[in-house]
Protein backbone atom coordinates (compact mmCIF):
# COMPACT_ATOMS: atom_id res chain seq x y z
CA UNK A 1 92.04 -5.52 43.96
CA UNK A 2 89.62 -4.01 41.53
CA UNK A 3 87.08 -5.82 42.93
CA UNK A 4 87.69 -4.34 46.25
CA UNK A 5 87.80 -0.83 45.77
CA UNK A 6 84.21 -0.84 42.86
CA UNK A 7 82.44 -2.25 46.32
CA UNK A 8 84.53 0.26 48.83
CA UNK A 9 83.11 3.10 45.98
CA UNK A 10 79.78 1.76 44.63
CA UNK A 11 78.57 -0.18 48.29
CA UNK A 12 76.77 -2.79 47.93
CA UNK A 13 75.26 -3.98 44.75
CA UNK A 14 71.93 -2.89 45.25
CA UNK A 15 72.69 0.46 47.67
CA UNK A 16 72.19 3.14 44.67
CA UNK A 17 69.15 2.11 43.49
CA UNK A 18 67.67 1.99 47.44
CA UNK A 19 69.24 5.37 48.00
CA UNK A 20 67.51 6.81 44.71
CA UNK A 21 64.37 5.19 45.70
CA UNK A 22 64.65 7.46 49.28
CA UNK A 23 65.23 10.70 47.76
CA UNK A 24 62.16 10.20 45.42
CA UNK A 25 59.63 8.61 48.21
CA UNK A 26 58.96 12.48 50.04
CA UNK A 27 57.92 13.67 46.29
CA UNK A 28 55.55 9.99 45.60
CA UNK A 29 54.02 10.68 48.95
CA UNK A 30 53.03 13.87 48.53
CA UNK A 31 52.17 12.99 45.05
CA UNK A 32 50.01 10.23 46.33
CA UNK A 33 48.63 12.38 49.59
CA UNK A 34 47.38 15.19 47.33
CA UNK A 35 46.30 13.63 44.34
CA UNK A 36 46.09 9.92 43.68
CA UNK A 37 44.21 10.15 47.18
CA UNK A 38 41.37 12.80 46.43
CA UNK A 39 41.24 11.10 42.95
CA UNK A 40 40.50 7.77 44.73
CA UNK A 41 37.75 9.19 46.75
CA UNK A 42 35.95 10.84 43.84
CA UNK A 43 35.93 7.45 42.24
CA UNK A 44 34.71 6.27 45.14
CA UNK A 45 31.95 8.87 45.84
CA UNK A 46 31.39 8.63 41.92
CA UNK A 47 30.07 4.87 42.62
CA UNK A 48 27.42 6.25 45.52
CA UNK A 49 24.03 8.34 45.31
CA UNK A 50 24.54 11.05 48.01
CA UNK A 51 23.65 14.33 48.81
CA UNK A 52 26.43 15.37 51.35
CA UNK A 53 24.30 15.27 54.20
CA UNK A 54 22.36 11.97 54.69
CA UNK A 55 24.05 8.28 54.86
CA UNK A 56 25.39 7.11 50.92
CA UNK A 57 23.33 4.28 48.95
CA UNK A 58 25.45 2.13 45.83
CA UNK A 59 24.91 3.74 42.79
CA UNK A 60 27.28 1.25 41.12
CA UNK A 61 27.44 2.40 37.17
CA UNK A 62 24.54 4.29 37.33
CA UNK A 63 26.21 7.65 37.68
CA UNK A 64 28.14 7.15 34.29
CA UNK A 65 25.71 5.85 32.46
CA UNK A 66 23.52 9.15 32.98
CA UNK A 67 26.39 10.69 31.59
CA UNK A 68 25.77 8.69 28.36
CA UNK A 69 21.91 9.38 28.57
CA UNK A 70 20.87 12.25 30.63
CA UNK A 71 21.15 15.34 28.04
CA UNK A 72 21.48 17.61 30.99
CA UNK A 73 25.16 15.84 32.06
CA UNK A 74 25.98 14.90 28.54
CA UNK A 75 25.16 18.57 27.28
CA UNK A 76 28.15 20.15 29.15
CA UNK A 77 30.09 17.95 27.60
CA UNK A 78 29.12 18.73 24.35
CA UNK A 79 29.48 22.72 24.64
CA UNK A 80 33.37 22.00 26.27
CA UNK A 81 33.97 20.43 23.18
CA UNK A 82 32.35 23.49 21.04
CA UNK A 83 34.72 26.01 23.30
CA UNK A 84 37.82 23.42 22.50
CA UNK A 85 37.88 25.26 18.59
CA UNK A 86 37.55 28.96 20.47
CA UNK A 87 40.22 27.87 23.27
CA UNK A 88 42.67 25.80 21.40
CA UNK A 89 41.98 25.95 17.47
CA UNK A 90 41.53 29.42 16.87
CA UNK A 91 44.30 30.76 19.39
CA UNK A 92 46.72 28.66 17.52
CA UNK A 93 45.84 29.34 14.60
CA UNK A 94 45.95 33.08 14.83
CA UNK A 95 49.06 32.54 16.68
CA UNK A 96 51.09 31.17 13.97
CA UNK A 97 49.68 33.66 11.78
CA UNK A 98 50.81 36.58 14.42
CA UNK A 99 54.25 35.18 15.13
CA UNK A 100 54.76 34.23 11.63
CA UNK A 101 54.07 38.23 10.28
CA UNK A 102 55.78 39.23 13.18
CA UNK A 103 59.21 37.31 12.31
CA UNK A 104 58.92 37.41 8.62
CA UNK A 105 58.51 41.65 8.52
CA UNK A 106 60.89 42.56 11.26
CA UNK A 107 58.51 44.42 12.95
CA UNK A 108 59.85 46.74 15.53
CA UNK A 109 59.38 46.49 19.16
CA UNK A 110 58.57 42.84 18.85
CA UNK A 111 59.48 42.69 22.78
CA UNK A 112 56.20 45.30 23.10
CA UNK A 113 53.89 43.27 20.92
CA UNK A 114 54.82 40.21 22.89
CA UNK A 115 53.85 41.54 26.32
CA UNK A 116 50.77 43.13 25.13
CA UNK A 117 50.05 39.47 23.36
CA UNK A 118 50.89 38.34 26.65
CA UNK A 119 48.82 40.65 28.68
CA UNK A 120 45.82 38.23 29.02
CA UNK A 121 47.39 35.49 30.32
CA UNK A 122 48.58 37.74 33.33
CA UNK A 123 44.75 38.79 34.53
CA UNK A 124 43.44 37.19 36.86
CA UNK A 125 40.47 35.63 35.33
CA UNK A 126 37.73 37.09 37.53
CA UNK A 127 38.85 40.34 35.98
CA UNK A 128 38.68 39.38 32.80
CA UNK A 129 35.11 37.86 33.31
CA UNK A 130 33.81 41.31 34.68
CA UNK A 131 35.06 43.15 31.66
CA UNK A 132 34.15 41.02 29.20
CA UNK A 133 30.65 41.34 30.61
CA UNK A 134 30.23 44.92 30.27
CA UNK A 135 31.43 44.73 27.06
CA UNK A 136 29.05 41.97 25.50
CA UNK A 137 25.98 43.34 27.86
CA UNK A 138 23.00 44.56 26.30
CA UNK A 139 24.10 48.50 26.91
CA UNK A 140 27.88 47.38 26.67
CA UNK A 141 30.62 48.62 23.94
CA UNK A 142 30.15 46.21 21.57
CA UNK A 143 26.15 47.01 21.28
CA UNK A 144 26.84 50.66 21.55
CA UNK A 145 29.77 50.67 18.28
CA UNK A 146 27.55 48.57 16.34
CA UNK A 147 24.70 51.69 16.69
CA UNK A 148 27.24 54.19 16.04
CA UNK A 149 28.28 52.66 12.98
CA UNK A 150 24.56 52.29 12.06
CA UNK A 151 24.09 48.29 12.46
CA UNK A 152 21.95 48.82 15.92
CA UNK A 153 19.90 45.69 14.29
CA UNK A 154 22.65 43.26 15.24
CA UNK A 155 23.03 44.94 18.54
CA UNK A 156 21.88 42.15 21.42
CA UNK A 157 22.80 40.73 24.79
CA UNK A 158 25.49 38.59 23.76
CA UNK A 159 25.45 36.47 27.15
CA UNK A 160 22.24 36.22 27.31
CA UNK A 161 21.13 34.73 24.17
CA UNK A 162 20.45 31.35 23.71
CA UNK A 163 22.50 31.08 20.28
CA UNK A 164 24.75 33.44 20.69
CA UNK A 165 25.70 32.91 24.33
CA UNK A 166 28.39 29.93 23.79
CA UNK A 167 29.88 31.68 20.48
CA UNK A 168 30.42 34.93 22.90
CA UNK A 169 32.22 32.88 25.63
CA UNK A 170 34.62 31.19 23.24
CA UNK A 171 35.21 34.46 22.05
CA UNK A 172 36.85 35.99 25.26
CA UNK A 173 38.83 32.15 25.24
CA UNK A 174 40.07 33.45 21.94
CA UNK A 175 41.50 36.50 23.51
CA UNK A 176 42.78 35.15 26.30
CA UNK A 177 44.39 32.45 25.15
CA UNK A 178 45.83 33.65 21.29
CA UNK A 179 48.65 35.55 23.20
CA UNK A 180 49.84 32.90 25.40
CA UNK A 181 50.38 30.82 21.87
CA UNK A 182 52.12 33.51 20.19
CA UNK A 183 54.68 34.09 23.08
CA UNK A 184 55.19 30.07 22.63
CA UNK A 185 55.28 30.56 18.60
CA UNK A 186 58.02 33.52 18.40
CA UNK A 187 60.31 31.40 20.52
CA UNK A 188 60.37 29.19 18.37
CA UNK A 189 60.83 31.12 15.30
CA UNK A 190 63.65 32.33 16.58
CA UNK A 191 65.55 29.41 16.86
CA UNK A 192 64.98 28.66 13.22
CA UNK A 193 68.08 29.23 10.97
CA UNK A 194 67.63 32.15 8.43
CA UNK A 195 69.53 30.35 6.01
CA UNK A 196 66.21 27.55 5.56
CA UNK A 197 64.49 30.63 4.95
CA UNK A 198 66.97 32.44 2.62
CA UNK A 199 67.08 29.11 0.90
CA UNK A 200 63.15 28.88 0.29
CA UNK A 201 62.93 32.58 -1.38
CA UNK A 202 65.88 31.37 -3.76
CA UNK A 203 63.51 28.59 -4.92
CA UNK A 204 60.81 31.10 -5.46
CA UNK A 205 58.66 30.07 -2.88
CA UNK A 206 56.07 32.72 -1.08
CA UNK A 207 55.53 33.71 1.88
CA UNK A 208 52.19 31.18 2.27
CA UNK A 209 54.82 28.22 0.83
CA UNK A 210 57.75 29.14 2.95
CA UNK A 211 54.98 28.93 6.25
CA UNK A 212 54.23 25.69 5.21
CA UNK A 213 57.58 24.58 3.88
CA UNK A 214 59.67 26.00 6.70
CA UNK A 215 57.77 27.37 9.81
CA UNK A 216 55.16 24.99 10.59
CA UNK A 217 57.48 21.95 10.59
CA UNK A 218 59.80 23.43 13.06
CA UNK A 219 56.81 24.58 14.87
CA UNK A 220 55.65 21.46 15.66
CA UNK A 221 56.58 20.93 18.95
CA UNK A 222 55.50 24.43 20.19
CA UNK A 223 52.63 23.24 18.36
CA UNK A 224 51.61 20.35 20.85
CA UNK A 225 52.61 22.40 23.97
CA UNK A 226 49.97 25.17 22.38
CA UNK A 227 47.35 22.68 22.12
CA UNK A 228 48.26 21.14 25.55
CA UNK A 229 47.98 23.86 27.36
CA UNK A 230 44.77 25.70 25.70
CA UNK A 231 42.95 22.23 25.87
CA UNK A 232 43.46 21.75 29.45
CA UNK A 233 42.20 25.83 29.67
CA UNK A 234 38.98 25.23 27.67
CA UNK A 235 37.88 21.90 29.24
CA UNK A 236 38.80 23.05 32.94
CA UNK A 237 36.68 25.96 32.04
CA UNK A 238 34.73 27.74 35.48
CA UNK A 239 35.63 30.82 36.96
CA UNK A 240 34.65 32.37 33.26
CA UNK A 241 31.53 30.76 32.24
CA UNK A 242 30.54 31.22 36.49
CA UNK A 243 31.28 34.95 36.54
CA UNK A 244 30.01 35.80 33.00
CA UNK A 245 26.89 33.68 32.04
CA UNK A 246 26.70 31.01 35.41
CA UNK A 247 25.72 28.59 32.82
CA UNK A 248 22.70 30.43 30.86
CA UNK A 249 20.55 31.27 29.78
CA UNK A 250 19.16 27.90 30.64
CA UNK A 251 21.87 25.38 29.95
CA UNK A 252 23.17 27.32 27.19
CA UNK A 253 27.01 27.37 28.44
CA UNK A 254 26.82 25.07 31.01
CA UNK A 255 30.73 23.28 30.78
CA UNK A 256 31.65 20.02 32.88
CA UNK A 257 33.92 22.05 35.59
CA UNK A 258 30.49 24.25 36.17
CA UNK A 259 28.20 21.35 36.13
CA UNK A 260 30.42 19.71 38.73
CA UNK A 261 30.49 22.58 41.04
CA UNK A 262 26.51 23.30 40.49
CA UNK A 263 25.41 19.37 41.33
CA UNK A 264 27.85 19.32 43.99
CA UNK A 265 27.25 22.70 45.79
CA UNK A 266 24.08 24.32 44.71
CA UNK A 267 21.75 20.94 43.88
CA UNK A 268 23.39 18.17 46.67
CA UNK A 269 23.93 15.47 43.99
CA UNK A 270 27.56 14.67 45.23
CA UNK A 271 27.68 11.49 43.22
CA UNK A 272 26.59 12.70 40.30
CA UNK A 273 28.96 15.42 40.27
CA UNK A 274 32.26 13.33 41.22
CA UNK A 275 31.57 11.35 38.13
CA UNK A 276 31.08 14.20 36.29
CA UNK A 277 34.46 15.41 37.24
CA UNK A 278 36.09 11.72 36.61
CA UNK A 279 34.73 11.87 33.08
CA UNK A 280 36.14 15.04 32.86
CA UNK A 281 39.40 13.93 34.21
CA UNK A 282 39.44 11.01 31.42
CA UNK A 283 38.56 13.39 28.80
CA UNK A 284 41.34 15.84 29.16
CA UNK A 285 44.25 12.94 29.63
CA UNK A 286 43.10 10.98 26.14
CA UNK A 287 43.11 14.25 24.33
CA UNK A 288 46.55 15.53 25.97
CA UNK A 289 47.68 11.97 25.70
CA UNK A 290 46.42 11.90 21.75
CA UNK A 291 48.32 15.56 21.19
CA UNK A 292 51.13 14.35 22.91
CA UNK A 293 51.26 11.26 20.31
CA UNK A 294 51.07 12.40 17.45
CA UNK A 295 53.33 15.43 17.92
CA UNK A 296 55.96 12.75 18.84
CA UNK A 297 54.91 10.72 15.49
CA UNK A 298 55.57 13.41 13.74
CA UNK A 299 58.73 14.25 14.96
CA UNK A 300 60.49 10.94 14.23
C-alpha cells in the first residue's frame, strides 16, 4: 500500500529528474545561443587568416603563437597585467584600510562616506574618461596645482607620455574601483562580532594587530569577491584606455580588449583579433578560477 501511493505521489521513478531537466533547458539554450555559440565561432575564426571581407585561408596555430612572439600582441598583454596592481591591488588595499578606519573610529555619517566611495562605480565610464582627461592634460588641474604650489617642473601631459601614460591610466582604475571595494569591505565589518574585537584590546593588541588578528580573516571572502570583480574590470579594460589615451602614445597603453577591437575594426586582421580575445578569455577564467581557489583553501 505504501508502495502504491510513493508512485501515485512521486510518478514514475525517473519523472522528477526529466521534469527538472525541462525547467532548466530554456535557461541552457539561451546560455548556449548567446554565449557558448559566439565563443565557438571566435575559436573558430581564431584558427583562420581573414580580413572580414575576402574568402578565409587556415591559419591553424599560427594566430596564438604570434601571441607568444609578436611583441605588438604580447605587449597588451603585458600592460593588462601592469593595470591588474592599479585595478585590483591597490583598490583593495586602500579599501581595507578605508573600511577598517571607518569601523574602528565610528565615524559619523558612514552611510555618506559610503555613497560618495560609491560614486564611481555609478558613472558611466565614458564620463569618467572625459574628466579624467582634462584633468591629466597638459593645461589640466593636475598640471595647473602643481605650478601653483611651485613644482611646474613635474607638470607634463600625463596621457601622453610614454612612461607616464600607463601609471596615469591605472590611476583613474584606482579611483574608480577603491570605492566599489570599500562598499564590499564595510559589509562585512559589520557582521563581525564586537566582542572578537573587545577581546583583542584586552590582550593588548593594536589597532595594526587587531587588523590582522581579527579583520582580515573575516574579510576573506569579501576579499576574493574584491579581487574577482576588479580583475575582470582591469583585464576587460576599453571604453577607458579608448576614450582617454586610444592606446598611446604609440603602444604605450595598448590593453588586450583595445587590441582586439583595433585589429578587428580599424586594421581587418579578424583572426588575429579573435585569438586575441580567446587568450584574453583564458586569462581572466585561470586568474578568477585561481582567486576563487585559494579563497576557498583558506576558508576550510
Amino acid at each position: 500500500m505504501r508502495r502504491t501511493v510513493g508512485r501515485r505521489r512521486g510518478g514514475a521513478p525517473g519523472e522528477p529528474r526529466a521534469v527538472g531537466y525541462l525547467y532548466v533547458l530554456p535557461a541552457l539554450v539561451l546560455y548556449g545561443a548567446f554565449l557558448l555559440f559566439p565563443l565557438g565561432q571566435t575559436v573558430w575564426l581564431s584558427l583562420l587568416h581573414w580580413d572580414g571581407l575576402t574568402v578565409a585561408t587556415w591559419a591553424g596555430a599560427a594566430n596564438y603563437q604570434a601571441l607568444l612572439t609578436d611583441p605588438s600582441l604580447r605587449g597588451p598583454f603585458l600592460h593588462a597585467l601592469v593595470l591588474l596592481l592599479f585595478y585590483a591591488v591597490l583598490p583593495v588595499a586602500l579599501g581595507l584600510l578605508l573600511a577598517s578606519a571607518l569601523s574602528r573610529f565610528r565615524v559619523r555619517g558612514t552611510a555618506f562616506f559610503r555613497t560618495v566611495f560609491f560614486l564611481p562605480q555609478v558613472l558611466a565610464m565614458v564620463v569618467v574618461g572625459v574628466a579624467w582627461r582634462s584633468i591629466l592634460g597638459p593645461d589640466g588641474l593636475l598640471n595647473d596645482s602643481l605650478r601653483a604650489v611651485g613644482l611646474g617642473s613635474l607638470a607634463r601631459s600625463w596621457l601622453g607620455d610614454y612612461t607616464w601614460a600607463l601609471p596615469a591610466v591605472g590611476t583613474i582604475g584606482t579611483w574608480v574601483e577603491t570605492g566599489l571595494c570599500v562598499v564590499l569591505f564595510l559589509a562585512g565589518v559589520q557582521r563581525i562580532p564586537r566582542e572578537l574585537y573587545e577581546a583583542a584590546r584586552m590582550d593588548g593588541a593594536g589597532p595594526v594587530r587587531e587588523f590582522l588578528a581579527v579583520t582580515l580573516p573575516a574579510l576573506r571572502a569579501e576579499i576574493a569577491v574584491a579581487l574577482t570583480l576588479t580583475i575582470v574590470a582591469g583585464l576587460r579594460n576599453f571604453d577607458l584606455i579608448y576614450i582617454t589615451t586610444a592606446g598611446g602614445p604609440g603602444n604605450a597603453t595598448s590593453v588586450p580588449a583595445y587590441e582586439v577591437y583595433h585589429r578587428a575594426f580599424e586594421t581587418n586582421e579578424v583572426g588575429s583579433a579573435a585569438a586575441m580575445g580567446v587568450g584574453l578569455t583564458v586569462l581572466i577564467f585561470v586568474l578568477t578560477v585561481s582567486v576563487a581557489r585559494l579563497a576557498e583553501g583558506r576558508n576550510r
